[in-house]
Protein backbone atom coordinates (compact mmCIF):
# COMPACT_ATOMS: atom_id res chain seq x y z
CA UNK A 1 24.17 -22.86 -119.71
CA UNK A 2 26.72 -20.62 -121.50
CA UNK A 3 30.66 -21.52 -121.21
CA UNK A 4 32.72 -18.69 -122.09
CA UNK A 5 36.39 -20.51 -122.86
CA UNK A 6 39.80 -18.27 -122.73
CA UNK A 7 39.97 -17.73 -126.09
CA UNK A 8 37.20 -15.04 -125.95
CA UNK A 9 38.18 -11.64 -125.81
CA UNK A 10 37.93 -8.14 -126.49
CA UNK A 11 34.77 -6.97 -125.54
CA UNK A 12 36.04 -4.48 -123.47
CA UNK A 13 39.38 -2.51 -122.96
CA UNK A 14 42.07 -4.76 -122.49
CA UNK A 15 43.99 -4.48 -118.83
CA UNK A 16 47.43 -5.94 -118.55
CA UNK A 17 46.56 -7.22 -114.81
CA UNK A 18 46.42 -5.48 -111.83
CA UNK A 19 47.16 -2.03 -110.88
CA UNK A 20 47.21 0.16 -108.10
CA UNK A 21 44.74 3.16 -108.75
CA UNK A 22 44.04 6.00 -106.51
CA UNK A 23 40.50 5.29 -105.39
CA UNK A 24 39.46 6.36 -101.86
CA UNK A 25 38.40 3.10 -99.57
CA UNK A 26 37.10 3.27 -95.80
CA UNK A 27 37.70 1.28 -93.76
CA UNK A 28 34.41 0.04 -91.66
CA UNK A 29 33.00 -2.31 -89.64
CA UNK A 30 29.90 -3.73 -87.92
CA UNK A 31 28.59 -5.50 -84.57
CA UNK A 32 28.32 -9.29 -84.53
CA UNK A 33 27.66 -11.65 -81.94
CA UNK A 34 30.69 -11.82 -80.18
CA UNK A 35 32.56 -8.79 -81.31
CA UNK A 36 33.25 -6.48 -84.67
CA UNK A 37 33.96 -7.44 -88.05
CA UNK A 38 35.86 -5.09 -89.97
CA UNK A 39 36.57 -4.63 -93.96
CA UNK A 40 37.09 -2.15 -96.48
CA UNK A 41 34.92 -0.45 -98.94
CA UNK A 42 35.99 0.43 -102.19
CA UNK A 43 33.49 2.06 -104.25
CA UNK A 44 34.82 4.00 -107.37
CA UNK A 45 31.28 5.63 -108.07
CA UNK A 46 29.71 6.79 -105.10
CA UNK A 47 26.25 5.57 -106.72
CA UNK A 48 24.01 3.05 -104.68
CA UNK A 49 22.26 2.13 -108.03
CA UNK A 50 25.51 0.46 -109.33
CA UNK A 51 26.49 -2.80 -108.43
CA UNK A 52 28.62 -3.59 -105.35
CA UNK A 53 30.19 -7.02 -104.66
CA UNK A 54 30.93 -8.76 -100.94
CA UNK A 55 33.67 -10.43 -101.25
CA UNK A 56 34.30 -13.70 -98.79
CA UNK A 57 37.34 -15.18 -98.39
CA UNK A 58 38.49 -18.67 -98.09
CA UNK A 59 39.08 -21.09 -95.80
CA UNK A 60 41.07 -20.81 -92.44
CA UNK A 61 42.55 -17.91 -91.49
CA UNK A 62 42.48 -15.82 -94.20
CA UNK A 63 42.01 -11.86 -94.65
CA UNK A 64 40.15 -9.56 -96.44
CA UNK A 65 43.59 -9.57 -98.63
CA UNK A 66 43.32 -12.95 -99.87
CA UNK A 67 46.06 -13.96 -97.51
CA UNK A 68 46.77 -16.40 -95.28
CA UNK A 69 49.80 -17.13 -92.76
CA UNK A 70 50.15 -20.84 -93.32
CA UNK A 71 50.11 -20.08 -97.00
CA UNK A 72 51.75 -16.66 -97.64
CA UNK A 73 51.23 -13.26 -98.88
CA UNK A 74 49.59 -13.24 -102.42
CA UNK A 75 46.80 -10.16 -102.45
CA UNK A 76 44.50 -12.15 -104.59
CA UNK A 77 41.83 -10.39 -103.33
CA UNK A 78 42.71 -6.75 -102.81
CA UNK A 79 43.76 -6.83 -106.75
CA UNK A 80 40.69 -8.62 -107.26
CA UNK A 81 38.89 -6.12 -105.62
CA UNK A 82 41.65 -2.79 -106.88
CA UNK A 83 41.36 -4.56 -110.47
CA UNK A 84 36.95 -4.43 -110.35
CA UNK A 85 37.35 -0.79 -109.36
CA UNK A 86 39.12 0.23 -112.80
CA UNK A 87 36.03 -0.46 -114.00
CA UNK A 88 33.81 0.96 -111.80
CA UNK A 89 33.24 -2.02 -109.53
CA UNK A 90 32.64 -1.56 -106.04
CA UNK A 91 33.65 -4.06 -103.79
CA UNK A 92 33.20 -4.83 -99.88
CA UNK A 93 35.77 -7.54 -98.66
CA UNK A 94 36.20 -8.08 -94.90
CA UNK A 95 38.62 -10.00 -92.20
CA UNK A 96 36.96 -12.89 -91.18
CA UNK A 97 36.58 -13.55 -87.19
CA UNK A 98 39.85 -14.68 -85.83
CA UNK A 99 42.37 -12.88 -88.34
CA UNK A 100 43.13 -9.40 -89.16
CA UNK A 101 40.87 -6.77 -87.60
CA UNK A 102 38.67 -9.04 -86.81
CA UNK A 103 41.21 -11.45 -84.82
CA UNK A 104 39.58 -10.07 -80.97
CA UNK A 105 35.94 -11.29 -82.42
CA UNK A 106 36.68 -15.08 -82.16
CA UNK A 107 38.20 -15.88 -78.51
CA UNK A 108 38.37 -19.81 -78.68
CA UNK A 109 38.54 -22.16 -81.96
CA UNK A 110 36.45 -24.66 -80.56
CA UNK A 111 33.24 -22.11 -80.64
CA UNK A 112 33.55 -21.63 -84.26
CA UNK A 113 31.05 -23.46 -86.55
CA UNK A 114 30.22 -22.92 -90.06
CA UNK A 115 27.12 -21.53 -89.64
CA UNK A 116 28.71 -18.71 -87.96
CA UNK A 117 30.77 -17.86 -91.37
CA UNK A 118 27.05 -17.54 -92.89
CA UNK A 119 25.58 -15.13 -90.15
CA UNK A 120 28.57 -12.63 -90.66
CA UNK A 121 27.91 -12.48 -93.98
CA UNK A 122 24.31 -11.64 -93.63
CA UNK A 123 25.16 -9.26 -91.22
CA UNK A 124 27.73 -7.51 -94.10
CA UNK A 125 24.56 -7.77 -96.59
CA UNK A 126 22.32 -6.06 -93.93
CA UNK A 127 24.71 -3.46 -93.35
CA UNK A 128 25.14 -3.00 -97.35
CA UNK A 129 21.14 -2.68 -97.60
CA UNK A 130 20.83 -0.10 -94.42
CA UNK A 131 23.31 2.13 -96.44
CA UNK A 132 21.58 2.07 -99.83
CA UNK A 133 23.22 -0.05 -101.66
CA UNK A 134 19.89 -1.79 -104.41
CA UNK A 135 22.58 -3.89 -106.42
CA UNK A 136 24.24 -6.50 -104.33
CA UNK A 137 26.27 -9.21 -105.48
CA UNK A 138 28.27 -11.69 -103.52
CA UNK A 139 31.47 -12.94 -104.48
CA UNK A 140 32.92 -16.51 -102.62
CA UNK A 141 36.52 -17.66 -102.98
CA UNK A 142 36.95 -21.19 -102.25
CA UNK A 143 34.98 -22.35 -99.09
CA UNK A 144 33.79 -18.62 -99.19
CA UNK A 145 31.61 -19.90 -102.24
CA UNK A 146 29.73 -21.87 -99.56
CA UNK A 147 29.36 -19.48 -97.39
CA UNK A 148 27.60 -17.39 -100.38
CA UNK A 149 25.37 -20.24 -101.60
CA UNK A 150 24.13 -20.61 -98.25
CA UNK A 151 23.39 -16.57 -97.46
CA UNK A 152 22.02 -16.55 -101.01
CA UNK A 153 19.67 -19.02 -99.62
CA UNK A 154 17.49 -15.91 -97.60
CA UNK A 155 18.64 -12.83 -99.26
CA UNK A 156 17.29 -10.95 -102.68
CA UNK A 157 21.33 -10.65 -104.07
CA UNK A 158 21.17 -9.89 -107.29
CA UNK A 159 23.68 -12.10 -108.95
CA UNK A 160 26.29 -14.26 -107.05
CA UNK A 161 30.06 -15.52 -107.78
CA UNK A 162 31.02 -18.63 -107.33
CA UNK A 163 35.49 -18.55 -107.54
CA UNK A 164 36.69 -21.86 -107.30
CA UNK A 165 34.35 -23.42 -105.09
CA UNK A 166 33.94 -26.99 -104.50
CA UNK A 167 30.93 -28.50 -105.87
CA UNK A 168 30.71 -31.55 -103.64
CA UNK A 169 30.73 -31.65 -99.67
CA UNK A 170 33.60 -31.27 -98.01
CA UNK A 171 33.68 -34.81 -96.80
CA UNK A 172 34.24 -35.98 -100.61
CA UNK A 173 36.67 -33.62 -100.87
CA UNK A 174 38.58 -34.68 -97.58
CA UNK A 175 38.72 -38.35 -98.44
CA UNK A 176 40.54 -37.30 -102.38
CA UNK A 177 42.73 -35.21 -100.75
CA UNK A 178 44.00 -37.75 -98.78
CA UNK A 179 43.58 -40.64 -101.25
CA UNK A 180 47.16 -40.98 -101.64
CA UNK A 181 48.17 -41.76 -97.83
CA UNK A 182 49.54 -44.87 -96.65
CA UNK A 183 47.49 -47.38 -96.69
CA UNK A 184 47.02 -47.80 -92.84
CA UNK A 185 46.96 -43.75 -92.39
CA UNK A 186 43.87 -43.54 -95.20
CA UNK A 187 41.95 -45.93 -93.35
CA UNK A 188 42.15 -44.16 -90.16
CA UNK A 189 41.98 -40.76 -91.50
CA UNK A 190 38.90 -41.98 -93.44
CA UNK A 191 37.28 -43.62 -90.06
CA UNK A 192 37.69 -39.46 -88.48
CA UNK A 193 36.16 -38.27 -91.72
CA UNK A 194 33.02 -41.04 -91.50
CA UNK A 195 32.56 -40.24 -88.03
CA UNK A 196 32.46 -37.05 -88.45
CA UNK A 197 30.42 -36.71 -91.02
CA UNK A 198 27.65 -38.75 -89.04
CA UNK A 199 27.93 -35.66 -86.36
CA UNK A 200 30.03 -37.78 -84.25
CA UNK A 201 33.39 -36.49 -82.76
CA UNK A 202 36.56 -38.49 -82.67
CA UNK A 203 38.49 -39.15 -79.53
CA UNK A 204 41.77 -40.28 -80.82
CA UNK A 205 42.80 -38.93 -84.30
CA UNK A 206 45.52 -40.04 -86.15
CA UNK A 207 48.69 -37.63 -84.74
CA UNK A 208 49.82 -37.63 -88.38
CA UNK A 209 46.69 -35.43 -89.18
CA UNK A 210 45.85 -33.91 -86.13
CA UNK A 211 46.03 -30.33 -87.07
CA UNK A 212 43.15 -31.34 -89.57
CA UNK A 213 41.25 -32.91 -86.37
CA UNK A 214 42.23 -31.55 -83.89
CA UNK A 215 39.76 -31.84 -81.31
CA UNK A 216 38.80 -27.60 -81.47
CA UNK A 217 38.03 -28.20 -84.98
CA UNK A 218 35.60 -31.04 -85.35
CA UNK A 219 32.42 -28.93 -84.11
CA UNK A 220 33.14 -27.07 -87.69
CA UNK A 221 34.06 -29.54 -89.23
CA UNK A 222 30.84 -31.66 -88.32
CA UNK A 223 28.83 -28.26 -89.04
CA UNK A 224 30.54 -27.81 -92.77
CA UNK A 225 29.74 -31.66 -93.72
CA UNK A 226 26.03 -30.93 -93.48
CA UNK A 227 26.55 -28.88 -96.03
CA UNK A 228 26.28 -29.91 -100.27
CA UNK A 229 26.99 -26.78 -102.55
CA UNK A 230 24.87 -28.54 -105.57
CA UNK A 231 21.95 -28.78 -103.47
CA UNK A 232 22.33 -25.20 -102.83
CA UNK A 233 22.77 -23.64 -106.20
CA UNK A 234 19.95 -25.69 -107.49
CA UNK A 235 17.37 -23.83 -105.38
CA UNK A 236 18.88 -20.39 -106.61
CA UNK A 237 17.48 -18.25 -108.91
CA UNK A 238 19.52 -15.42 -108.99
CA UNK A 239 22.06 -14.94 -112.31
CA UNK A 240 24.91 -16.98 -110.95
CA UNK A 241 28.61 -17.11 -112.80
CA UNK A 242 30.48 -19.99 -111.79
CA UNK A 243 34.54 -19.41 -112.51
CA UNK A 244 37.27 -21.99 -112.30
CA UNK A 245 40.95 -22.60 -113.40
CA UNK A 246 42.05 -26.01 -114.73
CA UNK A 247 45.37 -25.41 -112.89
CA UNK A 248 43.82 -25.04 -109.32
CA UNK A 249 45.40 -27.49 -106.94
CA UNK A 250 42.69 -27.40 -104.43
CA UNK A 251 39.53 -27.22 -105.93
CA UNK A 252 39.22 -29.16 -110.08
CA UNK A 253 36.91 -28.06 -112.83
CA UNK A 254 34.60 -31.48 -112.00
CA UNK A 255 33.55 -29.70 -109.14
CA UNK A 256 32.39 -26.26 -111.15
CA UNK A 257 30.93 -28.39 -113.88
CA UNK A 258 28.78 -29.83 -111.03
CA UNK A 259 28.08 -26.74 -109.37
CA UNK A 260 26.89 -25.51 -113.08
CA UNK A 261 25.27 -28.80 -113.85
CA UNK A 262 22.79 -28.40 -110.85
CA UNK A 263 21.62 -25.03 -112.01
CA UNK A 264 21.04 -24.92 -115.80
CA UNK A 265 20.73 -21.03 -115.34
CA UNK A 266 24.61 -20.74 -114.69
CA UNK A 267 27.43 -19.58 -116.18
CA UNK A 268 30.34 -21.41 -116.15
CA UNK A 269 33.60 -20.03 -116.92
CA UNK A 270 36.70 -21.57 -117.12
CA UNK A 271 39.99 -20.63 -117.30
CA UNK A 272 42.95 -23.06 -118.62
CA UNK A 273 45.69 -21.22 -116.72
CA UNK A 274 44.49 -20.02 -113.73
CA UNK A 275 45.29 -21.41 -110.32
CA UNK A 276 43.51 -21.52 -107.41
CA UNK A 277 44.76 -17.41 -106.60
CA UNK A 278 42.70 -16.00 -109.75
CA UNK A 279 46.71 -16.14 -111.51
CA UNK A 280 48.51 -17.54 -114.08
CA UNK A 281 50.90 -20.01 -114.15
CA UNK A 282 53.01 -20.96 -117.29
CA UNK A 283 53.17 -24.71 -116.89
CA UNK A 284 51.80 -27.45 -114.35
CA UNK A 285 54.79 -27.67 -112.44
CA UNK A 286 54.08 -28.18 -108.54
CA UNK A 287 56.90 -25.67 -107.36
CA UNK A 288 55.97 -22.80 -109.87
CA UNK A 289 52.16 -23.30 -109.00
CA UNK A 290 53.03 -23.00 -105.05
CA UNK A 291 55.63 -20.20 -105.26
CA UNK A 292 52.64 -18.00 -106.70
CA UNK A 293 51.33 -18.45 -102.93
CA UNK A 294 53.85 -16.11 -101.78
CA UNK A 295 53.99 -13.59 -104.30
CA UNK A 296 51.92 -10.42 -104.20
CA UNK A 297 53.55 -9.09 -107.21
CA UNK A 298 52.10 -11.47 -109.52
CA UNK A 299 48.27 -9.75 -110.78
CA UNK A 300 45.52 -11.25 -111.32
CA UNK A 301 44.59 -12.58 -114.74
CA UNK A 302 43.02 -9.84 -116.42
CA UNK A 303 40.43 -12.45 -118.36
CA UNK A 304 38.76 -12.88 -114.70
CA UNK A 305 38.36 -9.47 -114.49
CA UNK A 306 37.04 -8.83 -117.56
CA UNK A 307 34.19 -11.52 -117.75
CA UNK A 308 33.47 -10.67 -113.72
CA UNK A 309 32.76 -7.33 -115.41
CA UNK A 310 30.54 -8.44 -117.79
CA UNK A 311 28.37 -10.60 -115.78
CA UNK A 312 28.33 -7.43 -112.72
CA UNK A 313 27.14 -4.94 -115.71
């Protein structure tokens, strides 16, 4: 397993972040059960030899921008996928069902499981492979990284990108994100998240956390706690570049360390700076990491880029 630290670079022309480059995109979109999908292709070189990348995005309602309403406006991943095409990259990103484009394709919450997150993507790859396309990567931000091991699991991709993904099920990550609760809350909270993950609903969550369980929720949440990203990189065998940043609130470098340890073909990549956007922030204060949410000017880090590059070449 190679580890490529932040001190290595200049293996190819240095960028100073992201830019805005005149590249023509289309906007397209497909048929899926229930509705249309829609995203955007950028492809700098009309080729279908070179590579092209799906992008997923993250959880909840997020677009094929990187952003979400309960979070803010940050762009991650249009400069993600503006900063690949400076290089030649192209990139297919999409708005999942529910937001953007795509909000008319998802009419009730409570319908929503996880392995409907899966079956749009294959329908993105099938639509990538019906127009040509022979090099197909997949790129997974956050709980998009499952949604990419899993589709990996039954298509020929040939390399896949795992950007801060959690390495253990979500249920793990559940119960040490709310670790520090009061003592009577955690032990509720953690009855919901037990149930759950046994495939049983709950009746009466905690009203502290009920926007977490919320009663439209739980068949997705149940659905996503099947679920163990190490299980599901180990029975890869396509290249696979796993990328985290040590100043990621949401998702820790343990949990790309175990995504890389279960896989001893991976690449694992790490990034001292970066937060859980793909950008860097100066110190590990709280407020400067969360103001980043909300600020599309901020680019990129161009380190990403470059070793994304790299790995797509």
């Amino acid at each position: 397993m190679n580890k490529f630290l932040f001190s290595f670079w200049a293996l190819l022309l240095c960028t100073t972040g992201h830019t805005q480059i005149n590249i023509p995109s289309d906007t397209i979109s497909i048929a899926v059960y229930g509705g249309r999908l829609y995203g955007t292709l950028l492809q700098p070189n009309p080729s279908k030899d070179r590579p092209i990348v799906l992008i997923i995005a993250g959880s909840g309602p997020t677009d094929r921008n990187g952003n979400n309403p309960l979070s803010g406006k940050n762009n991650c991943l249009l400069q993600l996928a503006d900063s690949l095409a400076q290089y030649g990259i192209a990139t297919l990103r999409y708005d999942k069902r529910g937001i953007g484009e795509s909000v008319q394709s998802l009419a009730k919450e409570e319908n929503l499981v996880f392995e409907q997150n899966t079956a749009d993507a294959r329908c993105w790859l099938q639509y990538l492979t019906e127009n040509g396309f022979r090099k197909i990567y997949v790129a997974g931000h956050s709980e998009g990284s499952l949604v990419a091991l899993q589709v990996a699991q039954g298509f020929p991709l040939s390399g896949l990108i795992s950007l801060a993904g959690a390495g253990r099920s979500i249920q793990d990550v559940l119960r040490e994100q709310l670790s520090t609760l009061p003592e009577s809350l955690k032990e509720n909270t953690y009855r919901c998240v037990d149930s759950l993950s046994a495939g049983k609903r709950v009746n009466n969550p905690p009203l502290a956390l009920l926007s977490l369980f919320r009663p439209s929720v739980q068949d997705y949440l149940i659905s996503w706690m099947k679920l163990d990203p190490a299980k599901l990189v180990a029975k890869l065998n396509c290249p696979i570049l796993i990328v985290q940043g040590e100043r990621d609130l949401q998702v820790s470098v343990a949990d790309a360390n175990r995504l890389a340890q279960a896989n001893p073909k991976a690449e694992l990549f790490i990034l001292p700076t970066m937060n859980h956007l793909f950008k860097s922030v100066a110190s590990d204060q709280l407020a400067e990491n969360l103001n980043i949410y909300k600020d599309p000017t901020l680019p990129v880090m161009s380190e990403l880029i470059q070793r994304m590059t790299i790995f797509l070449r």
